[in-house]
C-alpha atoms as a PDB file:
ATOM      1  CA  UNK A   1      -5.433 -25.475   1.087  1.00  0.00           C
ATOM      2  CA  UNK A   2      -2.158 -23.656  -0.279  1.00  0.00           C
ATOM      3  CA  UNK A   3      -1.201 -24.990  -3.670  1.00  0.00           C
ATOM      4  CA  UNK A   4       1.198 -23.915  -6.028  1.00  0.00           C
ATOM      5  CA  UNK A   5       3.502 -20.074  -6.015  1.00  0.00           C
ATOM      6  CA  UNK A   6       3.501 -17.978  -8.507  1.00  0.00           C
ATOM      7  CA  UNK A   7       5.564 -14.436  -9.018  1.00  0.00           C
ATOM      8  CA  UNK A   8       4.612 -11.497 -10.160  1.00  0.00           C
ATOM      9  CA  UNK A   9       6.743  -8.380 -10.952  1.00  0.00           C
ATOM     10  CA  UNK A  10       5.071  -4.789 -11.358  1.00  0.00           C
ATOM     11  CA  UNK A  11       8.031  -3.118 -10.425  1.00  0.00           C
ATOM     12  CA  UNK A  12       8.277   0.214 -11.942  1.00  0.00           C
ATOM     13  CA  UNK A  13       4.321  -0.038 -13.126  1.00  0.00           C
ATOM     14  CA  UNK A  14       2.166   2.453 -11.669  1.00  0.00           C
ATOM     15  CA  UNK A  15      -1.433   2.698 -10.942  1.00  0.00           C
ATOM     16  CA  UNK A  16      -3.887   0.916 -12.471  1.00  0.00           C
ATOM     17  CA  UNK A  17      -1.220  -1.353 -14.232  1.00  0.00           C
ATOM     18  CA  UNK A  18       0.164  -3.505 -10.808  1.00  0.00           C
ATOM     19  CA  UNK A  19      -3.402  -4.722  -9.800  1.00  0.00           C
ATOM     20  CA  UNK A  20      -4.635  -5.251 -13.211  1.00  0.00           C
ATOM     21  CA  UNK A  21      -1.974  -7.505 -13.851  1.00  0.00           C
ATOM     22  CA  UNK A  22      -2.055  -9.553 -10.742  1.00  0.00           C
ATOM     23  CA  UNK A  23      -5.838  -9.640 -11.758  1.00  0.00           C
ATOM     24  CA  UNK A  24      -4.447 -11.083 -15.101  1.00  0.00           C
ATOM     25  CA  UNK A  25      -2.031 -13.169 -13.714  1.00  0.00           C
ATOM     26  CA  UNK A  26      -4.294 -15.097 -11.116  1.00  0.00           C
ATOM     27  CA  UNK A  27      -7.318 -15.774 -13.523  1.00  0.00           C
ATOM     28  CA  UNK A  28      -5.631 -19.042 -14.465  1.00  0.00           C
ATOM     29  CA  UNK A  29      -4.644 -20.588 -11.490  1.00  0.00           C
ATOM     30  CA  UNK A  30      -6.090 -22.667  -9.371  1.00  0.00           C
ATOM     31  CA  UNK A  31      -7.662 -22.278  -5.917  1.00  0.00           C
ATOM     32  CA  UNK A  32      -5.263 -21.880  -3.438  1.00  0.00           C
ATOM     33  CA  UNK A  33      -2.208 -20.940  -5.183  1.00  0.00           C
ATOM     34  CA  UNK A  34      -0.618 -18.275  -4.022  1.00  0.00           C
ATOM     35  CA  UNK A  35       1.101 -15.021  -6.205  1.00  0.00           C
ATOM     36  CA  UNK A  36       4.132 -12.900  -4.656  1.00  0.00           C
ATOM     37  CA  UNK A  37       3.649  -9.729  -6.328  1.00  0.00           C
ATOM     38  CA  UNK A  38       6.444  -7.378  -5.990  1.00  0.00           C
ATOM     39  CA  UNK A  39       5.426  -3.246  -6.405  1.00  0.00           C
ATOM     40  CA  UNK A  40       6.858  -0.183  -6.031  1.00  0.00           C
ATOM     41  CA  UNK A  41       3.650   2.049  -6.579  1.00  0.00           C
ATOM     42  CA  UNK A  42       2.654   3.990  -3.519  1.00  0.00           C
ATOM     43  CA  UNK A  43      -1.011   3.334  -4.777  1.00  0.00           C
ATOM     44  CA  UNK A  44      -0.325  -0.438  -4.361  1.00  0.00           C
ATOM     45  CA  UNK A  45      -0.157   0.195  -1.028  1.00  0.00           C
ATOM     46  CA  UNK A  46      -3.782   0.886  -0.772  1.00  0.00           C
ATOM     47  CA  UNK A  47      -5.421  -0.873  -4.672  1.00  0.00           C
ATOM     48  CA  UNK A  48      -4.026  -4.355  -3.539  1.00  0.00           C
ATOM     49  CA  UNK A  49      -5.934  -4.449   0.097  1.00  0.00           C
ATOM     50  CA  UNK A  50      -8.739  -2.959  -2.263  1.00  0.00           C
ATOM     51  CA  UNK A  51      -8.455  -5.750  -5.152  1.00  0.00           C
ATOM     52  CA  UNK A  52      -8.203  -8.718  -3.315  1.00  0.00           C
ATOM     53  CA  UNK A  53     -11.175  -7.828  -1.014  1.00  0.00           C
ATOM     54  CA  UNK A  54     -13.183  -6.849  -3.907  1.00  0.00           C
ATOM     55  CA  UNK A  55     -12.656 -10.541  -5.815  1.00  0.00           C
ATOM     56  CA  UNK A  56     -12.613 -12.085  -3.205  1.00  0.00           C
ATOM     57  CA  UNK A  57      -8.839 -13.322  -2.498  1.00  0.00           C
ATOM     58  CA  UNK A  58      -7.151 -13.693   0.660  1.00  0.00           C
ATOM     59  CA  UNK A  59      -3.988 -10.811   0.884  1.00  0.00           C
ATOM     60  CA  UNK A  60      -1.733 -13.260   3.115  1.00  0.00           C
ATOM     61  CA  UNK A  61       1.064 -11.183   3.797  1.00  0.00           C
ATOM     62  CA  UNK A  62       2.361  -7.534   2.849  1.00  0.00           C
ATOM     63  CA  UNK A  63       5.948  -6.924   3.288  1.00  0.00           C
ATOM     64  CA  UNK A  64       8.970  -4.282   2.248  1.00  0.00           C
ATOM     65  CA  UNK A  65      11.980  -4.753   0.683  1.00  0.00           C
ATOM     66  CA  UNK A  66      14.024  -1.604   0.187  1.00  0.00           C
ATOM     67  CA  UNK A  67      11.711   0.700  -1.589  1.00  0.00           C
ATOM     68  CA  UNK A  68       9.280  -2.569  -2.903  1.00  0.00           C
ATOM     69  CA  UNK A  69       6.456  -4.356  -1.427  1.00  0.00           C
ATOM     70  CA  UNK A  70       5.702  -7.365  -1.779  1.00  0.00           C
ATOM     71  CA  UNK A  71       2.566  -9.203  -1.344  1.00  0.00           C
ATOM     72  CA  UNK A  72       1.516 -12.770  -1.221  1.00  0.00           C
ATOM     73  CA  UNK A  73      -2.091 -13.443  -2.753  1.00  0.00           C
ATOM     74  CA  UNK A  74      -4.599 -16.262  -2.630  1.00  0.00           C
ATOM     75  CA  UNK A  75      -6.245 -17.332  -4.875  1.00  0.00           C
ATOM     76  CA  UNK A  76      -9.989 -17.666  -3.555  1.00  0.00           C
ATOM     77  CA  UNK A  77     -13.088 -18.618  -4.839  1.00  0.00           C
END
């Protein structure tokens, strides 16, 4: 089930701050919603696969644009 997008910007954050927001940021929503994060950390590149594993969200899709990625996130569980 895919409910609900949500964005996230952590442009310009850098490590811990991008995944500890999207941590914030999904805590409210509901099951299946989704959250495009966009980051320009080169730690995202490797604490976002790392995060959504560890609690247990689906990472649907990592992409670039320019010098940001982006990532879509499920909300699972």
């Amino acid at each position: 089930m895919i409910g609900m997008k949500h964005t996230l910007d952590a442009t310009d954050l850098l490590c811990p701050l991008p995944v500890l927001k999207a941590r914030k940021r999904l805590q409210p929503l509901n099951v299946g919603d989704l959250l495009e994060m966009r980051a320009n950390d080169p730690a995202a590149i490797v604490d976002v696969p790392h995060f959504c594993a560890e609690a247990g969200h689906a990472l649907i899709e990592t992409r670039e644009d320019g010098d940001v990625q982006i990532y879509l996130i499920r909300k699972d569980g």
